[in-house]
PDB file of N, CA and C in Angstrom:
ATOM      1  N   UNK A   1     122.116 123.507  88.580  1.00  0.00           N
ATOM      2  CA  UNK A   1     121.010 122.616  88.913  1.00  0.00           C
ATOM      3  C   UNK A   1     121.560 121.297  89.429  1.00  0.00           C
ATOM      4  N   UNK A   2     120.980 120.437  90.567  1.00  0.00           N
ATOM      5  CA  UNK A   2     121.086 119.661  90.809  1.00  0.00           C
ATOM      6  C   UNK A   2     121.009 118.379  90.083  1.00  0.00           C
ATOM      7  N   UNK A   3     121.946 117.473  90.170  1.00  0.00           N
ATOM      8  CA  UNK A   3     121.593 116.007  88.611  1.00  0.00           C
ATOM      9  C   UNK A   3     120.648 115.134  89.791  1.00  0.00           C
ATOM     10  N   UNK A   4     120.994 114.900  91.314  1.00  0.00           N
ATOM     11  CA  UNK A   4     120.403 114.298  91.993  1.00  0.00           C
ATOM     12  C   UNK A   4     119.013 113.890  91.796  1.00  0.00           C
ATOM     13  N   UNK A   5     118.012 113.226  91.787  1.00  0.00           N
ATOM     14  CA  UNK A   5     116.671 113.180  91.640  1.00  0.00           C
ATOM     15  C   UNK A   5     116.283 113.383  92.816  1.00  0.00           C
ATOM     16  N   UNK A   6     116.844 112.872  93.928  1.00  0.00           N
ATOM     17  CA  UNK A   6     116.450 112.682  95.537  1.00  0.00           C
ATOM     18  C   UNK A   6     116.465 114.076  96.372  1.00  0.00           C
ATOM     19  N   UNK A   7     117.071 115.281  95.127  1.00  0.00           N
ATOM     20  CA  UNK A   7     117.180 116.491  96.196  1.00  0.00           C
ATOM     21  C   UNK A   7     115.787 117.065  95.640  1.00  0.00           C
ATOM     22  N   UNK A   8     115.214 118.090  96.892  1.00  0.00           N
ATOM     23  CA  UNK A   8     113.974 118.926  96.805  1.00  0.00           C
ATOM     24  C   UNK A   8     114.916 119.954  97.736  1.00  0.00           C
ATOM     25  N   UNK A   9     114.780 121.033  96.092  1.00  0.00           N
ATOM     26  CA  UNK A   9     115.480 122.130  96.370  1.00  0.00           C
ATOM     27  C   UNK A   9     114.055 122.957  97.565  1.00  0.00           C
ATOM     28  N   UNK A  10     113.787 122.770  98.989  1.00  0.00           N
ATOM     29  CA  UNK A  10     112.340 124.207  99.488  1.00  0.00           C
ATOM     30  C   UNK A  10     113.367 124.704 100.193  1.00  0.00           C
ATOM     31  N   UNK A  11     113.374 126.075  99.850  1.00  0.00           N
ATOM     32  CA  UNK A  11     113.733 127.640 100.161  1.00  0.00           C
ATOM     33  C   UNK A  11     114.135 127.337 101.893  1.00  0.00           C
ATOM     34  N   UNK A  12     115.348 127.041 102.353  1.00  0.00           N
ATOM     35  CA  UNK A  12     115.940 127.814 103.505  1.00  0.00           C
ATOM     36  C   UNK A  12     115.872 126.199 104.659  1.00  0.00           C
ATOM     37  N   UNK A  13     115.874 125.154 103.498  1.00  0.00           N
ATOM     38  CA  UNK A  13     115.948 123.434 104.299  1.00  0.00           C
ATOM     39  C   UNK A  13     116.946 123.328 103.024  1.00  0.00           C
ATOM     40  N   UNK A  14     118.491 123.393 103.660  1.00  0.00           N
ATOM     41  CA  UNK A  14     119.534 122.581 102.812  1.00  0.00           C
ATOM     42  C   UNK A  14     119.787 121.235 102.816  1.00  0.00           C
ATOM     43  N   UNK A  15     119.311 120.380 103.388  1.00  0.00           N
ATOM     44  CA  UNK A  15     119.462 118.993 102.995  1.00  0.00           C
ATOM     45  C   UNK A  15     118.024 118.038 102.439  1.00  0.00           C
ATOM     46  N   UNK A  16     117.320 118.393 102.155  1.00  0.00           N
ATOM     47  CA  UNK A  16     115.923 117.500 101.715  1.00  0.00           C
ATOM     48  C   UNK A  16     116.078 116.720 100.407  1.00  0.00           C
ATOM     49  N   UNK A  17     115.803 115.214 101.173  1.00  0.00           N
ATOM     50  CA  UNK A  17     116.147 114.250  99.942  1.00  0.00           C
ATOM     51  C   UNK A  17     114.727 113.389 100.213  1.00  0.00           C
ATOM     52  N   UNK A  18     114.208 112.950  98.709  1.00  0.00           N
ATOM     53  CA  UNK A  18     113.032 111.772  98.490  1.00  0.00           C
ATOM     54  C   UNK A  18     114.122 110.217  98.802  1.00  0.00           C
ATOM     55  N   UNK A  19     113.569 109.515  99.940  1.00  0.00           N
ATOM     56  CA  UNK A  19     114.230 108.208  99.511  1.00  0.00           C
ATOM     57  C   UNK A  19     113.461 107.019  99.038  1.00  0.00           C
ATOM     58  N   UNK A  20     113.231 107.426  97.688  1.00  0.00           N
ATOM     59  CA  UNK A  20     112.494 106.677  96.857  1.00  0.00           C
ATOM     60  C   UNK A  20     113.457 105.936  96.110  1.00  0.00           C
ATOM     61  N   UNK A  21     113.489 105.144  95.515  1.00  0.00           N
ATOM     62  CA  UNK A  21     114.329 104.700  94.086  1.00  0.00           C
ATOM     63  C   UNK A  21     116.063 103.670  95.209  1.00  0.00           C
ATOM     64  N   UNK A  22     116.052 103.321  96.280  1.00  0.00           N
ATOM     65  CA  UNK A  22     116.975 102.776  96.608  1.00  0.00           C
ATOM     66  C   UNK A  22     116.526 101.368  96.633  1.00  0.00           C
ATOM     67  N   UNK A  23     117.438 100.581  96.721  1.00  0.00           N
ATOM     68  CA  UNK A  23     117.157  98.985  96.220  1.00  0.00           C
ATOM     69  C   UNK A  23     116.792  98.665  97.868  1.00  0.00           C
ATOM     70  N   UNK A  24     115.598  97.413  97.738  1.00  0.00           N
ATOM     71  CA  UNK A  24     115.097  97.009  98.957  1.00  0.00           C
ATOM     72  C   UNK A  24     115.884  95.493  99.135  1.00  0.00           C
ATOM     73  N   UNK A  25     116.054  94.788  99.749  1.00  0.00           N
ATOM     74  CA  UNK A  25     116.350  93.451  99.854  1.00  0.00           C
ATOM     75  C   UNK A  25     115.546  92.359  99.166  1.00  0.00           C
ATOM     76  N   UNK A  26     114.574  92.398  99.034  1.00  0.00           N
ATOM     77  CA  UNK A  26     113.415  91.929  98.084  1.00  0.00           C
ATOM     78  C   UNK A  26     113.636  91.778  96.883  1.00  0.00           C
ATOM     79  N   UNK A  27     114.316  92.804  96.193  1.00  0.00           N
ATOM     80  CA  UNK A  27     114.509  93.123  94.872  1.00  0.00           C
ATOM     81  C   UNK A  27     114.080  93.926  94.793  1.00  0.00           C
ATOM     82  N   UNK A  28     112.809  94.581  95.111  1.00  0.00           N
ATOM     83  CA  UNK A  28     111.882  95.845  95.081  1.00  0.00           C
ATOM     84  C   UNK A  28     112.960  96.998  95.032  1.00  0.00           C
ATOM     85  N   UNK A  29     112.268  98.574  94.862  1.00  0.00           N
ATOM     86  CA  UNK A  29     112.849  99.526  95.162  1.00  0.00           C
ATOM     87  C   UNK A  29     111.986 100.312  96.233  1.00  0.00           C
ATOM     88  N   UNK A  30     112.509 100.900  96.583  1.00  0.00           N
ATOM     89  CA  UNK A  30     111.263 101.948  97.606  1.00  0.00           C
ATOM     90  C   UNK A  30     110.735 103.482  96.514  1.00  0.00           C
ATOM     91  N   UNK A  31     109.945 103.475  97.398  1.00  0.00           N
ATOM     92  CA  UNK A  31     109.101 104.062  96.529  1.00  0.00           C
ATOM     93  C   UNK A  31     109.041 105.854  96.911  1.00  0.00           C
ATOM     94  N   UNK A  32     109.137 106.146  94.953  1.00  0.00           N
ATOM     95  CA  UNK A  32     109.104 107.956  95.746  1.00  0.00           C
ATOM     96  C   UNK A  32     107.917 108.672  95.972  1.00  0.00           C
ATOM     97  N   UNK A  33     108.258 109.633  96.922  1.00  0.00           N
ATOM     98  CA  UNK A  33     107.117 110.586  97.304  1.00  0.00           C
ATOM     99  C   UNK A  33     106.328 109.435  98.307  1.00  0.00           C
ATOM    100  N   UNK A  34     106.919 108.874  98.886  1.00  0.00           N
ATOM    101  CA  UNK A  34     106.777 108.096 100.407  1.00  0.00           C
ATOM    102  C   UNK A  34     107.315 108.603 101.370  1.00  0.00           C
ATOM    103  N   UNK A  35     108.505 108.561 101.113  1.00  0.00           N
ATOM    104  CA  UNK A  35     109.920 109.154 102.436  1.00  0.00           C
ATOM    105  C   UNK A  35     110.396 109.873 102.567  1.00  0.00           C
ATOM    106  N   UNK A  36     110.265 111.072 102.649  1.00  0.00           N
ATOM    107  CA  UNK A  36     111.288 112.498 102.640  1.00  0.00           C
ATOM    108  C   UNK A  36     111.802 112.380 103.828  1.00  0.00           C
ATOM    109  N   UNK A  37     113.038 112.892 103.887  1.00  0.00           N
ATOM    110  CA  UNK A  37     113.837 113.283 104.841  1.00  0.00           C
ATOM    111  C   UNK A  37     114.681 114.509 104.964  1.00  0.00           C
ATOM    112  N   UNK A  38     114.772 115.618 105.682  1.00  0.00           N
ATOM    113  CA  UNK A  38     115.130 116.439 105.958  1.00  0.00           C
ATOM    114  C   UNK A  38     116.133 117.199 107.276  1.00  0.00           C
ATOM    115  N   UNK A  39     116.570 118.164 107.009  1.00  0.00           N
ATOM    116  CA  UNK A  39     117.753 118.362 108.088  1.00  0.00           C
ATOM    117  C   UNK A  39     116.748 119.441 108.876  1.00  0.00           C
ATOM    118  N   UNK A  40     116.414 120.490 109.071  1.00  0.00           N
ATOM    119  CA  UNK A  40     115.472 121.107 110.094  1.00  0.00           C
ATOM    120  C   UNK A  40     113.823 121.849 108.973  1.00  0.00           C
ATOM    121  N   UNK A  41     113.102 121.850 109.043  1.00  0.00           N
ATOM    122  CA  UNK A  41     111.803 121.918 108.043  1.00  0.00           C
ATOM    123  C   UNK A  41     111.162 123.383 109.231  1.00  0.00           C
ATOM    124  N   UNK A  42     112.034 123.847 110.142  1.00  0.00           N
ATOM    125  CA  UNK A  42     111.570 124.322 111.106  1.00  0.00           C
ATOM    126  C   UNK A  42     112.149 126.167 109.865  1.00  0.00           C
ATOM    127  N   UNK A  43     112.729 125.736 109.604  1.00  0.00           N
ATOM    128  CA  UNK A  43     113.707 127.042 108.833  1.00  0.00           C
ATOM    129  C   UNK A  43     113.118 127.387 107.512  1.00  0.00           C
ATOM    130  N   UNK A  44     111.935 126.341 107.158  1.00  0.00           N
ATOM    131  CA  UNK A  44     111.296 127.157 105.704  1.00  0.00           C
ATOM    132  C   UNK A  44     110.612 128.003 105.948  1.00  0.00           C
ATOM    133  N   UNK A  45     111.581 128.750 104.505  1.00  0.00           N
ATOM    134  CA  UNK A  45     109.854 130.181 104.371  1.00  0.00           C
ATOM    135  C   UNK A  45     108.997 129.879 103.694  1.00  0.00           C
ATOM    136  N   UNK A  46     108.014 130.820 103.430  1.00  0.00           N
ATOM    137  CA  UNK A  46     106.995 130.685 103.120  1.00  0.00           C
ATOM    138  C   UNK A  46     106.739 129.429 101.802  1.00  0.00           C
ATOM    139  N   UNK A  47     107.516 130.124 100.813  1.00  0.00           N
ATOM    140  CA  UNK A  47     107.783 129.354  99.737  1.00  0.00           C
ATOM    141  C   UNK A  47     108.719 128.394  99.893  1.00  0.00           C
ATOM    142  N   UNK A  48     108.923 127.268 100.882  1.00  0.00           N
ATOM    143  CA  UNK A  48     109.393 126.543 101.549  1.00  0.00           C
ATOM    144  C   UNK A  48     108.430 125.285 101.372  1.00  0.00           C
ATOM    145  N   UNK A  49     107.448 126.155 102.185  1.00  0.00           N
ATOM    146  CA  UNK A  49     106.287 124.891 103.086  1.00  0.00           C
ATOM    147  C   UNK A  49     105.814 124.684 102.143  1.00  0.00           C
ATOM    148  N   UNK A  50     105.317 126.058 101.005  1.00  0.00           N
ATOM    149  CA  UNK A  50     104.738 125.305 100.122  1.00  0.00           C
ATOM    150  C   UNK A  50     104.732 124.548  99.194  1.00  0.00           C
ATOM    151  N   UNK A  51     106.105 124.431  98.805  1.00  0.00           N
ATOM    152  CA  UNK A  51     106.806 123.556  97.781  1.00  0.00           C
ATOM    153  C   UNK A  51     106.578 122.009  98.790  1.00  0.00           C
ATOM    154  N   UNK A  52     106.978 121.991 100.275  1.00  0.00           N
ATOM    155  CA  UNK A  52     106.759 120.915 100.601  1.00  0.00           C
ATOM    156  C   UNK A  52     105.180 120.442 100.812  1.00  0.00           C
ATOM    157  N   UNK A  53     104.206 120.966 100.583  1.00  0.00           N
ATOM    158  CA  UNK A  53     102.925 120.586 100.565  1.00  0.00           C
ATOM    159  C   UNK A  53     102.354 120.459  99.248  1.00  0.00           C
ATOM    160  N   UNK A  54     103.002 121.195  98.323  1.00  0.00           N
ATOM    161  CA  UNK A  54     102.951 120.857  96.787  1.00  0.00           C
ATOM    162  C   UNK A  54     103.272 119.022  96.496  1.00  0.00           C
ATOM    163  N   UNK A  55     104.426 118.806  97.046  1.00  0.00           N
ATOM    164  CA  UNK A  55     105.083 117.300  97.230  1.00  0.00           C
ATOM    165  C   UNK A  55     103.847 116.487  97.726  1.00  0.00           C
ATOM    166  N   UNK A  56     103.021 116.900  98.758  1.00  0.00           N
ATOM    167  CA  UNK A  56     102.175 116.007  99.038  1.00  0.00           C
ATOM    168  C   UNK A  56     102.553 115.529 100.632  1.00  0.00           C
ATOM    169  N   UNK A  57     103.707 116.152 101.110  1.00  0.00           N
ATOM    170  CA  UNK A  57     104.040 115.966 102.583  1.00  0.00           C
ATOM    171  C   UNK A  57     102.942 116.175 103.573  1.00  0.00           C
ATOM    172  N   UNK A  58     102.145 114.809 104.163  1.00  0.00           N
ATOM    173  CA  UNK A  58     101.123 115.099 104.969  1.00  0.00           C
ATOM    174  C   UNK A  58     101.665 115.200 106.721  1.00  0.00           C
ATOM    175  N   UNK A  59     102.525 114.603 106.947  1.00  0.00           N
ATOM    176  CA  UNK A  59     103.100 113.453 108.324  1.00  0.00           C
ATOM    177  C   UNK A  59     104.188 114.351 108.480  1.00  0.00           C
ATOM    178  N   UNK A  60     104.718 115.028 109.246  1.00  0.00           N
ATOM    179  CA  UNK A  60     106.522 115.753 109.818  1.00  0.00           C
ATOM    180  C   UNK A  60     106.904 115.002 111.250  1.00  0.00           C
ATOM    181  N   UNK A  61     107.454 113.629 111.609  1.00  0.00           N
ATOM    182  CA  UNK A  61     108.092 113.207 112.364  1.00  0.00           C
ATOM    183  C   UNK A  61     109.794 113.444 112.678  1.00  0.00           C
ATOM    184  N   UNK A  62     109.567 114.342 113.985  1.00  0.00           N
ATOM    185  CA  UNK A  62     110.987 114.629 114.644  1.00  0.00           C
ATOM    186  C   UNK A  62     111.965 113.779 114.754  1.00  0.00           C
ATOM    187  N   UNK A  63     112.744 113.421 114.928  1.00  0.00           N
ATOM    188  CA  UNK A  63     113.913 112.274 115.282  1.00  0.00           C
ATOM    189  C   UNK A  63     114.824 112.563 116.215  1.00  0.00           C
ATOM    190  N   UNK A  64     114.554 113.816 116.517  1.00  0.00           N
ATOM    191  CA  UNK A  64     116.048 114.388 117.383  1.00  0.00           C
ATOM    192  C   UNK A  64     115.578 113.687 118.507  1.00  0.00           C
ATOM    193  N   UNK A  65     116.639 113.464 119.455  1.00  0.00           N
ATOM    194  CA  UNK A  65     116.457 113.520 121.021  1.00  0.00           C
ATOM    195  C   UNK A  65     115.946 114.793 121.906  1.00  0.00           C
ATOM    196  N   UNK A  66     115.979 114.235 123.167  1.00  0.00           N
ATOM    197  CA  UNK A  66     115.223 116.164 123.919  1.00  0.00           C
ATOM    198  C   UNK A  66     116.923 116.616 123.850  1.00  0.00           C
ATOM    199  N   UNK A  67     117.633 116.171 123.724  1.00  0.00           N
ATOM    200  CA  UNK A  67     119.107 116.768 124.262  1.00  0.00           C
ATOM    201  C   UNK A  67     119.518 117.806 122.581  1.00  0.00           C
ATOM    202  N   UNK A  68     119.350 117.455 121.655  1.00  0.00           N
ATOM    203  CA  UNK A  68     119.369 117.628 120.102  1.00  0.00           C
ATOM    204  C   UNK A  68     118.109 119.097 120.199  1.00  0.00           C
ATOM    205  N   UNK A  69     116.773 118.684 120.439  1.00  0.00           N
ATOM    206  CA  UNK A  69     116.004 119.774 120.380  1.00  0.00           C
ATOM    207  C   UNK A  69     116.414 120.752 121.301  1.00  0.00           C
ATOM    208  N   UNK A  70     116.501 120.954 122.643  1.00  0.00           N
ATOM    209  CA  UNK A  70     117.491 121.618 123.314  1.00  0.00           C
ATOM    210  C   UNK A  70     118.628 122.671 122.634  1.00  0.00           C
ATOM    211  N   UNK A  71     119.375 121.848 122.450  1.00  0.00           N
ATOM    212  CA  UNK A  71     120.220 122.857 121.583  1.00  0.00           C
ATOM    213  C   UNK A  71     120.102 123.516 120.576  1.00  0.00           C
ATOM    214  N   UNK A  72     118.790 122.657 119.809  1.00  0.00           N
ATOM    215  CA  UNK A  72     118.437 123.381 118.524  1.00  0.00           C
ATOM    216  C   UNK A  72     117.875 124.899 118.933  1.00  0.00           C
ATOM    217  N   UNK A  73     116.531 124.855 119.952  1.00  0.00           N
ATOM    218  CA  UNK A  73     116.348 125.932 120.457  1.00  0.00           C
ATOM    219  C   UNK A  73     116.976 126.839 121.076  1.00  0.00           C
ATOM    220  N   UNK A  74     118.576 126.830 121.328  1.00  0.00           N
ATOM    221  CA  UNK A  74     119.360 127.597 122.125  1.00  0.00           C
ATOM    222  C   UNK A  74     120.537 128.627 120.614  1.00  0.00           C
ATOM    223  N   UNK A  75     120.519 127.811 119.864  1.00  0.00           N
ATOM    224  CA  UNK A  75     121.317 127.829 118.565  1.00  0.00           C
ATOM    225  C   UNK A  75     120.478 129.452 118.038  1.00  0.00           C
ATOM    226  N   UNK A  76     121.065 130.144 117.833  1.00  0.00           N
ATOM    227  CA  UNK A  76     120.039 130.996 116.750  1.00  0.00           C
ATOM    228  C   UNK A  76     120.384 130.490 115.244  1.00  0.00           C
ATOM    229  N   UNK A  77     119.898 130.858 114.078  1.00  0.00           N
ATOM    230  CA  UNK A  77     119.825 130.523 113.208  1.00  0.00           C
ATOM    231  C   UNK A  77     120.715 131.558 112.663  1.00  0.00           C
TER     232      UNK A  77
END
């Protein structure tokens, strides 16, 4: 098992972290179950998505470039 708090083990996305709980400049912390971040969300199964909609994930913003998506689509899995 993971000790991390920030990992969300969903089925077939190996990097998904909450970035909640890191120190803000303020003093504040940020806040969890605000920020997920993930390495491709394109690769969950079933019991994937739903663990990430269990979380409460409403919003999935891309980040790649067209040059990044490109290759992603050329890549097989």
């Amino acid at each position: 098992m993971d000790a991390d708090p920030r990992h969300l083990p969903w089925d077939a996305c190996f990097n998904v972290r909450d970035l909640g709980g890191f120190p803000a400049r303020d003093g504040h912390v940020t806040r969890w179950r605000a920020v997920v971040r993930a390495d491709n969300i394109c690769r969950l199964t079933h019991h994937g998505r739903a663990a990430l909609a269990r979380y409460g994930i409403r919003t999935a913003i891309d980040l790649r470039s067209k040059k990044e998506l490109a290759l992603a689509r050329a890549t097989p899995i």
